[in-house]
C-alpha atoms as a PDB file:
ATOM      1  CA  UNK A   1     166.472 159.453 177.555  1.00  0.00           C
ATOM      2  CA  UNK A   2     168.061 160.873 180.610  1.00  0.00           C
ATOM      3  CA  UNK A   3     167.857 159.938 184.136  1.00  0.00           C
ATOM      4  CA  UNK A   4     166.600 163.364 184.669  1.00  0.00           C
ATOM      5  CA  UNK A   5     163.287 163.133 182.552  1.00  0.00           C
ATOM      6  CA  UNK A   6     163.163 160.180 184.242  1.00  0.00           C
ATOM      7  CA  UNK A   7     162.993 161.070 187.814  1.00  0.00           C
ATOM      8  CA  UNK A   8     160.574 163.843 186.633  1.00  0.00           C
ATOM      9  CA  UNK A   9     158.390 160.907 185.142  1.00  0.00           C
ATOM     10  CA  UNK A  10     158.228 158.640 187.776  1.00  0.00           C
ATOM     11  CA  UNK A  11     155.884 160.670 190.087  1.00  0.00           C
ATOM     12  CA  UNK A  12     153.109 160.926 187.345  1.00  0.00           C
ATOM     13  CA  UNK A  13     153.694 157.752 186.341  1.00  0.00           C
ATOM     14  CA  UNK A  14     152.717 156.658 190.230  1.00  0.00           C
ATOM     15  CA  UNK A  15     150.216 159.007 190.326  1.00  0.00           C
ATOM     16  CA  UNK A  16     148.281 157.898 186.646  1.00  0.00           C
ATOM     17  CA  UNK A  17     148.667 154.284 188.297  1.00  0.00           C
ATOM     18  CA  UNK A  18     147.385 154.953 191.664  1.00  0.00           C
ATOM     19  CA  UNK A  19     144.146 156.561 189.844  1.00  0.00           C
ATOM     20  CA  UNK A  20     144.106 153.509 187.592  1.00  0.00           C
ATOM     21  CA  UNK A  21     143.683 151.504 189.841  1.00  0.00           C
ATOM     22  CA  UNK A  22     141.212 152.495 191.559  1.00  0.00           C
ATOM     23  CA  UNK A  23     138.988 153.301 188.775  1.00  0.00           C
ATOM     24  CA  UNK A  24     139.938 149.720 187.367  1.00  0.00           C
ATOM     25  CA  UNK A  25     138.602 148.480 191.100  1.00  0.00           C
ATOM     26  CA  UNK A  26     135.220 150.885 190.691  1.00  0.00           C
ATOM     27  CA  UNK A  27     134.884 149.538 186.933  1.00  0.00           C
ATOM     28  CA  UNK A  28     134.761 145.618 188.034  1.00  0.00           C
ATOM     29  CA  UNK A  29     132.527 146.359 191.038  1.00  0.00           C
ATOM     30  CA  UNK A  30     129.987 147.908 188.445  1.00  0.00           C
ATOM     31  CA  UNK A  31     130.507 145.480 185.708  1.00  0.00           C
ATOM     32  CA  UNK A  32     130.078 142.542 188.025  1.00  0.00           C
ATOM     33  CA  UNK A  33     126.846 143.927 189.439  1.00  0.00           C
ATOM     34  CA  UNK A  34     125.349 144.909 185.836  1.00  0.00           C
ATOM     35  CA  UNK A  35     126.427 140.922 184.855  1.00  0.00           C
ATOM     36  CA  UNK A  36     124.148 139.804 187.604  1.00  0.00           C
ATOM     37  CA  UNK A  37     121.380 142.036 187.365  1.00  0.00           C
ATOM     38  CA  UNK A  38     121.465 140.704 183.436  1.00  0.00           C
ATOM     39  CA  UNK A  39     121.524 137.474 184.168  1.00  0.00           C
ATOM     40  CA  UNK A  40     119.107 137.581 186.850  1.00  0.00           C
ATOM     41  CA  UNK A  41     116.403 139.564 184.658  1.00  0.00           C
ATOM     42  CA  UNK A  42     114.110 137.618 182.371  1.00  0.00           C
ATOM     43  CA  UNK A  43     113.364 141.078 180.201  1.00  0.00           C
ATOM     44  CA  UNK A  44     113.809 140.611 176.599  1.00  0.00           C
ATOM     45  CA  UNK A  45     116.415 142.628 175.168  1.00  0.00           C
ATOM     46  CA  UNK A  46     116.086 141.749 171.365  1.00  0.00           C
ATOM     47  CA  UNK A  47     113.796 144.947 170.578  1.00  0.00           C
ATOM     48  CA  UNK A  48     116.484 147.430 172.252  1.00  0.00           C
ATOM     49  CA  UNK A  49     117.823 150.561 170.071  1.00  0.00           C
ATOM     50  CA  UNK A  50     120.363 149.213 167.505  1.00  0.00           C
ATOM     51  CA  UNK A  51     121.671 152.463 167.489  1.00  0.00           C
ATOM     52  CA  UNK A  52     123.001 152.164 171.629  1.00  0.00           C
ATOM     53  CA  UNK A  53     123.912 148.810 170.963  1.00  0.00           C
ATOM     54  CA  UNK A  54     126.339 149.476 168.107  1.00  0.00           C
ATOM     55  CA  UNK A  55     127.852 152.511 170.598  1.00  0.00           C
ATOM     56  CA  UNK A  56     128.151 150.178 173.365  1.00  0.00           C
ATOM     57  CA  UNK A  57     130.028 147.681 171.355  1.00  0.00           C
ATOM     58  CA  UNK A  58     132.393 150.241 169.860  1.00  0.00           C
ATOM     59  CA  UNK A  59     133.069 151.552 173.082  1.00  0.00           C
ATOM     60  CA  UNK A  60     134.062 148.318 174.922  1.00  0.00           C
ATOM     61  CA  UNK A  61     136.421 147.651 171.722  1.00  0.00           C
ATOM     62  CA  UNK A  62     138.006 151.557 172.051  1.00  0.00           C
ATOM     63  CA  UNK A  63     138.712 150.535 175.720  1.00  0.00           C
ATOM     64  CA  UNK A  64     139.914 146.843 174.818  1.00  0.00           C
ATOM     65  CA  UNK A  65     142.446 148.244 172.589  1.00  0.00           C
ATOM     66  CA  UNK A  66     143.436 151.023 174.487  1.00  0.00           C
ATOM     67  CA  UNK A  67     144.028 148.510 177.563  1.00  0.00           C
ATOM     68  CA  UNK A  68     146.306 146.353 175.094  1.00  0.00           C
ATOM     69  CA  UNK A  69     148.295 149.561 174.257  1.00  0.00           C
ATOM     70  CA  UNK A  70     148.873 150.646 177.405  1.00  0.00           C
ATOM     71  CA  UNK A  71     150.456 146.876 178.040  1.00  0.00           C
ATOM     72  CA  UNK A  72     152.793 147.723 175.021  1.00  0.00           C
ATOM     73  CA  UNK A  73     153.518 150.964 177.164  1.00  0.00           C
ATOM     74  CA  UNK A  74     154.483 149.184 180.334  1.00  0.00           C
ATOM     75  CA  UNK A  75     156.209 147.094 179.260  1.00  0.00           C
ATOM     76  CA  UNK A  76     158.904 149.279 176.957  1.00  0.00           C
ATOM     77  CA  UNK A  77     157.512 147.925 173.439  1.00  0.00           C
ATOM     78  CA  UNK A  78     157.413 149.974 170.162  1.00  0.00           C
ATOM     79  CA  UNK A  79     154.075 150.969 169.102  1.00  0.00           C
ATOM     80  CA  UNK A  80     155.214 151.377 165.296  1.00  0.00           C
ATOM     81  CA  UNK A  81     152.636 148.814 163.287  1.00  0.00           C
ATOM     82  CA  UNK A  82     150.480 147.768 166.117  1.00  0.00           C
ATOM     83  CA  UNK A  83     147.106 146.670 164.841  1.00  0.00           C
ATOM     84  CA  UNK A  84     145.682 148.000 167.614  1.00  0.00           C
ATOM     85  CA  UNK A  85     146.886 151.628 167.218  1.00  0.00           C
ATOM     86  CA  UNK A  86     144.965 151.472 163.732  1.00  0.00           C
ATOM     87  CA  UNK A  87     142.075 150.244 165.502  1.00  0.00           C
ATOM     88  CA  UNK A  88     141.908 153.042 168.149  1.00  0.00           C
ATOM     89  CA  UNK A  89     142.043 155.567 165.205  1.00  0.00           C
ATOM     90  CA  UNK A  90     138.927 153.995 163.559  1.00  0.00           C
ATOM     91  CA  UNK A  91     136.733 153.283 166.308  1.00  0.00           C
ATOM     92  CA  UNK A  92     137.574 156.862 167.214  1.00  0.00           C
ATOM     93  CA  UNK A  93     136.621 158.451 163.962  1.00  0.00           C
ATOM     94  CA  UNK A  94     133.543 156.211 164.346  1.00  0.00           C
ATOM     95  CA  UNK A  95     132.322 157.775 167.346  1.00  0.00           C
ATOM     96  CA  UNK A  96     133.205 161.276 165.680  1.00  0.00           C
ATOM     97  CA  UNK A  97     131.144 160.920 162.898  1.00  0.00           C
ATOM     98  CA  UNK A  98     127.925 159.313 164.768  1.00  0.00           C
ATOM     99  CA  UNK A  99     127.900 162.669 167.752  1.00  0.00           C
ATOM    100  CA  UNK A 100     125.295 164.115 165.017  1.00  0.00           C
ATOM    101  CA  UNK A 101     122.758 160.973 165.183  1.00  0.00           C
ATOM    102  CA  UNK A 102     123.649 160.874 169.289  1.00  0.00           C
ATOM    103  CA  UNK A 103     122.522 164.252 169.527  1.00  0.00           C
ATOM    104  CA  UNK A 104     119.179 163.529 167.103  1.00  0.00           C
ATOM    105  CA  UNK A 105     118.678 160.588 169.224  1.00  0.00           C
ATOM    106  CA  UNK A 106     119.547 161.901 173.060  1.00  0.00           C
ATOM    107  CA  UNK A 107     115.700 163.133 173.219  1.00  0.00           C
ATOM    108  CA  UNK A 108     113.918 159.941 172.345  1.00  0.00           C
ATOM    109  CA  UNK A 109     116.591 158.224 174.502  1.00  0.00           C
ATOM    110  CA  UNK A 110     116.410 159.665 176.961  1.00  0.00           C
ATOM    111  CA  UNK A 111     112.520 159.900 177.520  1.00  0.00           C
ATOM    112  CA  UNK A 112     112.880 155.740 176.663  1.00  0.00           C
ATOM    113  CA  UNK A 113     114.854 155.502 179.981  1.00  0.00           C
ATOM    114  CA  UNK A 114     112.986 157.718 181.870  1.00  0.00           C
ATOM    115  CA  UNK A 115     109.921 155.530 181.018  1.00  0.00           C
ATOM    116  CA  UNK A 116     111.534 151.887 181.815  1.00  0.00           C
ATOM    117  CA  UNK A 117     113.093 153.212 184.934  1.00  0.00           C
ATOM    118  CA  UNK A 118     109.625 155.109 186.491  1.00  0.00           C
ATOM    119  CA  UNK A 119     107.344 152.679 184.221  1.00  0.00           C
ATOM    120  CA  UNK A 120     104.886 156.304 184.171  1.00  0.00           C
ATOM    121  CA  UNK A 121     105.428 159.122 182.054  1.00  0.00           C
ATOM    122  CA  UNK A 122     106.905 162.630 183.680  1.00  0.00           C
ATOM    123  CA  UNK A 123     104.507 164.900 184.434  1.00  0.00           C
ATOM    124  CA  UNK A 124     107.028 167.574 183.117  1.00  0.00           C
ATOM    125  CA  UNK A 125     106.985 166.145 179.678  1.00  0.00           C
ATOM    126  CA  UNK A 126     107.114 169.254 177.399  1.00  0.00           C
ATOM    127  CA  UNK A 127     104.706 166.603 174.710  1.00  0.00           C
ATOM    128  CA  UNK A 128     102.021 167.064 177.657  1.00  0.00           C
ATOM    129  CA  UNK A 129     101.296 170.938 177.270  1.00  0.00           C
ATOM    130  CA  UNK A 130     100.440 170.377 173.669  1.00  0.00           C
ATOM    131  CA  UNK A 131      97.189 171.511 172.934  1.00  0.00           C
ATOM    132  CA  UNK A 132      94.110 169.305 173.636  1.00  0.00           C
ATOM    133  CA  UNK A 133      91.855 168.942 170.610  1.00  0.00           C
ATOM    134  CA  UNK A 134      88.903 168.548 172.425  1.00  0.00           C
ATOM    135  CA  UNK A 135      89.017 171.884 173.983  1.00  0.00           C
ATOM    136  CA  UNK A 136      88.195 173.101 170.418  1.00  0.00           C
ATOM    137  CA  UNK A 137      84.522 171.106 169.879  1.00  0.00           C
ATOM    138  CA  UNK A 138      81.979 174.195 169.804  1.00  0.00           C
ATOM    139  CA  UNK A 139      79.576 174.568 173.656  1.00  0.00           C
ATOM    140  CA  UNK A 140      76.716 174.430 170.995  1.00  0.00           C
ATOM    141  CA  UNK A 141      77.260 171.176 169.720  1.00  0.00           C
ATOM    142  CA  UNK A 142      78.520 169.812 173.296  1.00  0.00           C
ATOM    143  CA  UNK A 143      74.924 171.166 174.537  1.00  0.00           C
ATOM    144  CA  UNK A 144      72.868 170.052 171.487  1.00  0.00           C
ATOM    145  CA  UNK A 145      74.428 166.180 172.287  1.00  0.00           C
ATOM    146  CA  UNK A 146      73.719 166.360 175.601  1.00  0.00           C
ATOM    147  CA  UNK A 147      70.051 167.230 175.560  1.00  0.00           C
ATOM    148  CA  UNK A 148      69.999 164.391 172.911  1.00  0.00           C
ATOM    149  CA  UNK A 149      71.437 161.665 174.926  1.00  0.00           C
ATOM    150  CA  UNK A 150      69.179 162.734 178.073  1.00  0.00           C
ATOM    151  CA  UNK A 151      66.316 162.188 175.551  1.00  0.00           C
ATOM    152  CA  UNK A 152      67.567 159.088 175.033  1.00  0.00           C
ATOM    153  CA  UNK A 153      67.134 159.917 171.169  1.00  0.00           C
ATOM    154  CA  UNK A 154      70.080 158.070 169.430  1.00  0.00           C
ATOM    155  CA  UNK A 155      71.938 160.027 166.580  1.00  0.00           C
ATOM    156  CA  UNK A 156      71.532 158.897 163.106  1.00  0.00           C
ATOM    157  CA  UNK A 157      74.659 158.239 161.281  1.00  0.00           C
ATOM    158  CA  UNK A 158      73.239 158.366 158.187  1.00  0.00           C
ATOM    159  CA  UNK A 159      73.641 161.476 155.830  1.00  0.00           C
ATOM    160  CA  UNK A 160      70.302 163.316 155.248  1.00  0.00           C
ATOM    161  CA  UNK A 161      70.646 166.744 152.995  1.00  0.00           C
ATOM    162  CA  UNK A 162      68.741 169.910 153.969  1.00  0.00           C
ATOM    163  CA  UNK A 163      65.280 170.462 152.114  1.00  0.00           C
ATOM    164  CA  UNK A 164      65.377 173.528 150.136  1.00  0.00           C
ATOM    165  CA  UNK A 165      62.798 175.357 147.925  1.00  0.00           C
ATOM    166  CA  UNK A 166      62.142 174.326 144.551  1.00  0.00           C
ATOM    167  CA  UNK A 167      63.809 176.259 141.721  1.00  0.00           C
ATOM    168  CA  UNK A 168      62.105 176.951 138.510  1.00  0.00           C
ATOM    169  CA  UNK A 169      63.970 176.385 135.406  1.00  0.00           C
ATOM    170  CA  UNK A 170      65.223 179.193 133.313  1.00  0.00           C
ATOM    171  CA  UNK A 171      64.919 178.266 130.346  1.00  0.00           C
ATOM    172  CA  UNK A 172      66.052 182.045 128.677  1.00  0.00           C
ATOM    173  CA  UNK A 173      69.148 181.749 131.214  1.00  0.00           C
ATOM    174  CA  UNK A 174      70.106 178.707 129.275  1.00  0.00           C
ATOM    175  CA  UNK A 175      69.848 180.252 126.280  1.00  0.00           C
ATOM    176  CA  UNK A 176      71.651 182.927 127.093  1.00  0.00           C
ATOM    177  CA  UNK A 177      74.646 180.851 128.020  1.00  0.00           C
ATOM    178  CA  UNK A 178      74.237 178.523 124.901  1.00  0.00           C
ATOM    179  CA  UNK A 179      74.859 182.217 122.605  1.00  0.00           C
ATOM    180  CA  UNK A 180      77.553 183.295 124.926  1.00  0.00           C
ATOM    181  CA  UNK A 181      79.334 179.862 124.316  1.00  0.00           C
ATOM    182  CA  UNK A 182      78.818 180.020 120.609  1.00  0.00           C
ATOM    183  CA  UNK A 183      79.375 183.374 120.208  1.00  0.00           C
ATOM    184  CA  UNK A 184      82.639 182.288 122.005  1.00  0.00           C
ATOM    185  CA  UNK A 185      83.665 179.357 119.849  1.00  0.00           C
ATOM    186  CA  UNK A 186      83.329 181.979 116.889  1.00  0.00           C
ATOM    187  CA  UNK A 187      85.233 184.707 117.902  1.00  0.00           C
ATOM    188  CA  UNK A 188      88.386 182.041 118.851  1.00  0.00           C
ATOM    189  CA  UNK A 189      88.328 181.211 115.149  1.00  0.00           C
ATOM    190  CA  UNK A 190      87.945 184.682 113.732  1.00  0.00           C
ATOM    191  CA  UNK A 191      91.068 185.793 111.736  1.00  0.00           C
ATOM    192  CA  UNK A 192      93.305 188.084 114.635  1.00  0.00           C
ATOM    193  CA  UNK A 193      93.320 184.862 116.786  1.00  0.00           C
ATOM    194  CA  UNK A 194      94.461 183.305 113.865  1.00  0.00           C
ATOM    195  CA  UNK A 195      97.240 185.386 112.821  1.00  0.00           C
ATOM    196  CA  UNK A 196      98.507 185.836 116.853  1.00  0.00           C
ATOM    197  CA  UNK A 197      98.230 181.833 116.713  1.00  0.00           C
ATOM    198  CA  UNK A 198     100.564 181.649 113.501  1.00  0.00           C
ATOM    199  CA  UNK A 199     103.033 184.575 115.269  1.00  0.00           C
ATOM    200  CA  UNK A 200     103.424 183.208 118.439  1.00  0.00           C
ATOM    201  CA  UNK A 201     103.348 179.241 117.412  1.00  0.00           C
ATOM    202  CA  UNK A 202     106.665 177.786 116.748  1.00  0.00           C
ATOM    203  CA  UNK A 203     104.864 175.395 113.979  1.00  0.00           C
ATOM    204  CA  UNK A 204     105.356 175.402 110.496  1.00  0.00           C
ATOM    205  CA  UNK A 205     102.994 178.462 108.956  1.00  0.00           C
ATOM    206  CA  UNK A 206     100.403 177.262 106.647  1.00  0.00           C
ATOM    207  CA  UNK A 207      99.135 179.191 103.640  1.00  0.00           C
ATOM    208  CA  UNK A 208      95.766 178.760 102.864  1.00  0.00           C
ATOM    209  CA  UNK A 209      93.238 179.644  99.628  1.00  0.00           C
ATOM    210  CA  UNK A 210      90.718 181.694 101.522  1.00  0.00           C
ATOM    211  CA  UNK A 211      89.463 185.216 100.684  1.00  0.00           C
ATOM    212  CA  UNK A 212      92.996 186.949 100.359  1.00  0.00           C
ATOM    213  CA  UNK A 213      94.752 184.072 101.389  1.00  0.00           C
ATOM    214  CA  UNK A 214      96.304 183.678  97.425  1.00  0.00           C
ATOM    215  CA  UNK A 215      96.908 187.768  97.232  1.00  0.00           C
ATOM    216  CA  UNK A 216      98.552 187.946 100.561  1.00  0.00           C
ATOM    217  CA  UNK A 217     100.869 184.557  99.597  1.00  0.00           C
ATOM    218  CA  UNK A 218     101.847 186.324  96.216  1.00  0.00           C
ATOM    219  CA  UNK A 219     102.213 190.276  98.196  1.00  0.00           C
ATOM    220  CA  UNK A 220     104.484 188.638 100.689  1.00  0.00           C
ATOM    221  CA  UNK A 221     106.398 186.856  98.556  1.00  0.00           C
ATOM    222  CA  UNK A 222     107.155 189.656  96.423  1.00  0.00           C
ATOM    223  CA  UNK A 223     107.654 191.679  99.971  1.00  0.00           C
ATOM    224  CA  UNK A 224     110.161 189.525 100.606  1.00  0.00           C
ATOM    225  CA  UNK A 225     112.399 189.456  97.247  1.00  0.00           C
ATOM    226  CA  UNK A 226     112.146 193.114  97.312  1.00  0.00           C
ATOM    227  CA  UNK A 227     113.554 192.799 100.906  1.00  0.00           C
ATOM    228  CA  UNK A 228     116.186 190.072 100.122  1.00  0.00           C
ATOM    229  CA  UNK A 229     117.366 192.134  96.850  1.00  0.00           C
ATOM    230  CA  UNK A 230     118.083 195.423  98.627  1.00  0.00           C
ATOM    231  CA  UNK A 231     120.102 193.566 101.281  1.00  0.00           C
ATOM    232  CA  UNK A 232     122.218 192.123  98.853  1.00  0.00           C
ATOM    233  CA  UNK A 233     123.087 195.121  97.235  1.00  0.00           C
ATOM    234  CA  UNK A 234     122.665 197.604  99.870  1.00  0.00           C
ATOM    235  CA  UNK A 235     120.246 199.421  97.259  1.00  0.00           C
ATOM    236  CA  UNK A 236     116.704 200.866  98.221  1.00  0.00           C
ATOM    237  CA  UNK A 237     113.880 200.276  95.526  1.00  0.00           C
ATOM    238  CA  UNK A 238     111.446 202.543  94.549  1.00  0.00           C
ATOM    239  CA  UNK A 239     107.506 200.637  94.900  1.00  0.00           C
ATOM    240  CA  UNK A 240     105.475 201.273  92.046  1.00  0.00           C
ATOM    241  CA  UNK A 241     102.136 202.609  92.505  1.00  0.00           C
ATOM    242  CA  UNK A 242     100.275 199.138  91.445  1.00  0.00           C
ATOM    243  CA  UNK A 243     102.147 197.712  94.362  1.00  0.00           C
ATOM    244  CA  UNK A 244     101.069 200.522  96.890  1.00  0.00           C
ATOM    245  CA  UNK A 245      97.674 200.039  95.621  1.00  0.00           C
ATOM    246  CA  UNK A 246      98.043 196.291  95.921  1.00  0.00           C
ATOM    247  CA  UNK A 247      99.069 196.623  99.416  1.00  0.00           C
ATOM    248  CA  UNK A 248      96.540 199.125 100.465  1.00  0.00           C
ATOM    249  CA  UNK A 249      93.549 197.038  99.620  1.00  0.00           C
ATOM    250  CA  UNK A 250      95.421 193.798 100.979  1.00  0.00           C
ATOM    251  CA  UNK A 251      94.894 195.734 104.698  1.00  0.00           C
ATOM    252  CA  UNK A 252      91.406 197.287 103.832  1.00  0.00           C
ATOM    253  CA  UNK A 253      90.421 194.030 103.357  1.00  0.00           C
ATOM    254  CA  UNK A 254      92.197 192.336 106.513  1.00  0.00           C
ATOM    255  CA  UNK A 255      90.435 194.843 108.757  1.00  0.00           C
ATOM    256  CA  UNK A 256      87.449 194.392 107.409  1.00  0.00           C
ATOM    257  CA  UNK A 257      87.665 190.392 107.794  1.00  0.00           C
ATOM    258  CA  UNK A 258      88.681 190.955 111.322  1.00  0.00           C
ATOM    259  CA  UNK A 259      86.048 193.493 112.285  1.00  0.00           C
ATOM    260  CA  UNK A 260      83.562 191.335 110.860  1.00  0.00           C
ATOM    261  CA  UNK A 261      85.051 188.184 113.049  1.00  0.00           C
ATOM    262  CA  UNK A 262      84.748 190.156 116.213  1.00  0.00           C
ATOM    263  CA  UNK A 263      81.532 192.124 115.561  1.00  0.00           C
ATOM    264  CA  UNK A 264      79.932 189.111 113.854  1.00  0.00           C
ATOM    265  CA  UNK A 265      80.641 186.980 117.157  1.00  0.00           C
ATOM    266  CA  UNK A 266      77.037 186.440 117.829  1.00  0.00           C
ATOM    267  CA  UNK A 267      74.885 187.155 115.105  1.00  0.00           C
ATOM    268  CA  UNK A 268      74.045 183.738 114.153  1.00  0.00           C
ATOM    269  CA  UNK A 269      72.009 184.239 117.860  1.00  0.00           C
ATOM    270  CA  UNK A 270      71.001 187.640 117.807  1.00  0.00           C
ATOM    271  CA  UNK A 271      69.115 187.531 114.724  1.00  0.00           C
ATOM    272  CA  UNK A 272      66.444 185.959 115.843  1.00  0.00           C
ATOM    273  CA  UNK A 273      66.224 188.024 118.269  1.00  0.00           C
ATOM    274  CA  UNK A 274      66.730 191.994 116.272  1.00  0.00           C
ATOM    275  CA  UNK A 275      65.332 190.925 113.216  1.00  0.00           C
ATOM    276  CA  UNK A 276      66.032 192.751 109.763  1.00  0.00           C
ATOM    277  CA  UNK A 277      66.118 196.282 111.646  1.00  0.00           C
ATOM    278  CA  UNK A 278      69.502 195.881 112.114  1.00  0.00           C
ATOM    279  CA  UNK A 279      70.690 195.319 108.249  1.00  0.00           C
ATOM    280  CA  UNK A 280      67.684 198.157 107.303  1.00  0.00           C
ATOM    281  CA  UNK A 281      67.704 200.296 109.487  1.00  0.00           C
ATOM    282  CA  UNK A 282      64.921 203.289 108.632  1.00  0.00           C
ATOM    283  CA  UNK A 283      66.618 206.423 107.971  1.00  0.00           C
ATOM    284  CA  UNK A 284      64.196 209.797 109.123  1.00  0.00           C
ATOM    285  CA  UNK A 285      64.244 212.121 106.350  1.00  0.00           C
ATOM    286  CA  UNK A 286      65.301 215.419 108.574  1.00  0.00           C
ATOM    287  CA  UNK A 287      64.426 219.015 107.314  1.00  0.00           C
ATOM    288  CA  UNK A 288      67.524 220.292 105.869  1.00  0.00           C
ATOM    289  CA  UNK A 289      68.274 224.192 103.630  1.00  0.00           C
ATOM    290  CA  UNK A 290      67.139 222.358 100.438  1.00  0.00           C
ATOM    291  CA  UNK A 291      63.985 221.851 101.933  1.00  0.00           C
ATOM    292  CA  UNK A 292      63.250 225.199 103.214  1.00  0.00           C
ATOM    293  CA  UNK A 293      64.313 226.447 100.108  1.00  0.00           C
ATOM    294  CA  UNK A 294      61.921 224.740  97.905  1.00  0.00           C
ATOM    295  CA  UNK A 295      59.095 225.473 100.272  1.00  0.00           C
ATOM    296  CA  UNK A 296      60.284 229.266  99.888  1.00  0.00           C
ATOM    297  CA  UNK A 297      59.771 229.329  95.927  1.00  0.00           C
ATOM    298  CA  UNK A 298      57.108 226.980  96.077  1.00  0.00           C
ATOM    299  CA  UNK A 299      55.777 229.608  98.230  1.00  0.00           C
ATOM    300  CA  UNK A 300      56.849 232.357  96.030  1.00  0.00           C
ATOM    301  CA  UNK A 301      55.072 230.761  92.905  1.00  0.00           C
ATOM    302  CA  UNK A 302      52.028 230.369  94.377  1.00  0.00           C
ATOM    303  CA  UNK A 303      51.840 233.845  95.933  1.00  0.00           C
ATOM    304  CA  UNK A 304      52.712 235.436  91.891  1.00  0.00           C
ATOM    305  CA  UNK A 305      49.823 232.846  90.608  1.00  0.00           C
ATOM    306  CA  UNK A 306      47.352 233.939  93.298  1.00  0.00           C
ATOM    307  CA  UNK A 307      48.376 237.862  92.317  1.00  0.00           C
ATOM    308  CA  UNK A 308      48.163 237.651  88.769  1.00  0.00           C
END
């Protein structure tokens, strides 16, 4: 190092000294007078913010170690594997990583030492132009309870329901809802809901002896052979007419299963209530050609009988 960076040093060096030591001076006077206003004070501490008390500890430790390096300094030692450079580093990337929480915190904090140092809350508190819930009771109710308390009437706390008229009982309403149910319960087991129920469910499908339950197992089966054969050897078949006709009254007969499920939802119910019109209905004999023509020769006939 020359005796030119020297020199330059030296005046700094004074200076940084000059200002440490009278911050150093400030620092005890302060320190001494916070000891005695502890020590005089019989407040109990125990309750404080854990939070400020781990910052306060980490602080005095920065500034203990940073003290102890600056001895090094004076005094012309090597700082190369000082404990108490790797200390600095840590206590520093300590306070780094808590400015987050401080800044959380600083709020609460600070409102905590505004109240132990004016022992009243600020008037200036943004929490005090909240809304007041009170302002939101109804004038109705404030004037009903008012009247009531000059009466000196006292309020009964016990829950008394409102009187209303009397209700007759419908009993065809009842009824009414007892078909729709069952007419309900029928049409979820009628044969389309059972088929979109076998499509759409991922369980195992179930054949089952019913109606056309054995003539739709042995068409589909076939249906599928047929399918699996031309596949195989890329070969369309020709269907017979026995199949065709096979086929054709396998749907007739689906449709008519299914319109009967739907249509025959509620007539369990509404036969009572139709009768037999429904299943015989009376057909009106309407006046058609034949008709007219028959009266016409009758008419003829007669009019040759009456002549001759």
């Amino acid at each position: 190092m020359s005796e030119e960076n020297i020199a330059k040093d030296i005046p700094l060096f004074l200076s940084a000294m000059n200002s440490l030591k009278t911050i150093t001076k400030d620092s005890d006077a302060h320190i001494k007078g916070l000891m005695e206003k502890i020590s005089t004070s019989e407040e109990d501490r125990n309750d404080g913010l854990s939070f400020l008390e781990m910052k306060f500890h980490l602080v005095l430790d920065y500034l203990i170690n940073l003290t102890f390096t600056m001895i090094l300094k004076i005094n012309g030692k090597s700082l190369v594997e000082q404990p108490c450079i790797d200390r600095l580093v840590e206590i520093r990337t300590v306070l780094e990583k808590i400015r987050p929480i401080n800044k959380k915190l600083s709020y609460q904090v600070d409102k905590l030492i505004k109240m132990a140092s004016e022992a009243v809350e600020g008037q200036a508190n943004p929490l005090s132009f909240k809304p007041n819930l009170n302002n939101l009771v109804n004038k109705d109710e404030e004037d009903s309870e008012g009247s009531e308390e000059e009466d000196g009437h006292k309020k009964d706390e016990v829950y008394v329901p409102p009187r209303v008229t009397a209700v007759p009982y419908d009993e065809e309403e009842d009824k009414q809802k007892k078909k729709m149910e069952k007419a309900r319960q029928k049409s979820l087991n009628n044969a389309l809901l059972q088929d979109l129920r076998n499509e759409y469910s991922e369980a195992p499908e179930e054949i089952r002896s019913g109606r056309n339950g054995n003539m739709r197992a042995k068409l589909q089966k076939k249906e599928e052979e047929r399918q699996r054969f031309e596949e195989d050897n890329f070969r369309r078949l020709t269907v017979t007419k026995k199949d065709r006709l096979m086929k054709r009254k396998l749907n007739d007969l689906d449709t008519v299963v299914k319109l009967d499920s739907f249509h025959g939802a509620g007539d369990d119910d509404s036969d009572s209530d139709m009768g037999d019109d429904r299943y015989n209905p009376k057909k009106k004999k309407g006046k058609g050609k034949k008709d007219k023509f028959k009266k016409k020769i009758s008419g003829g006939s007669s009019g040759k009988k009456r002549r001759r």
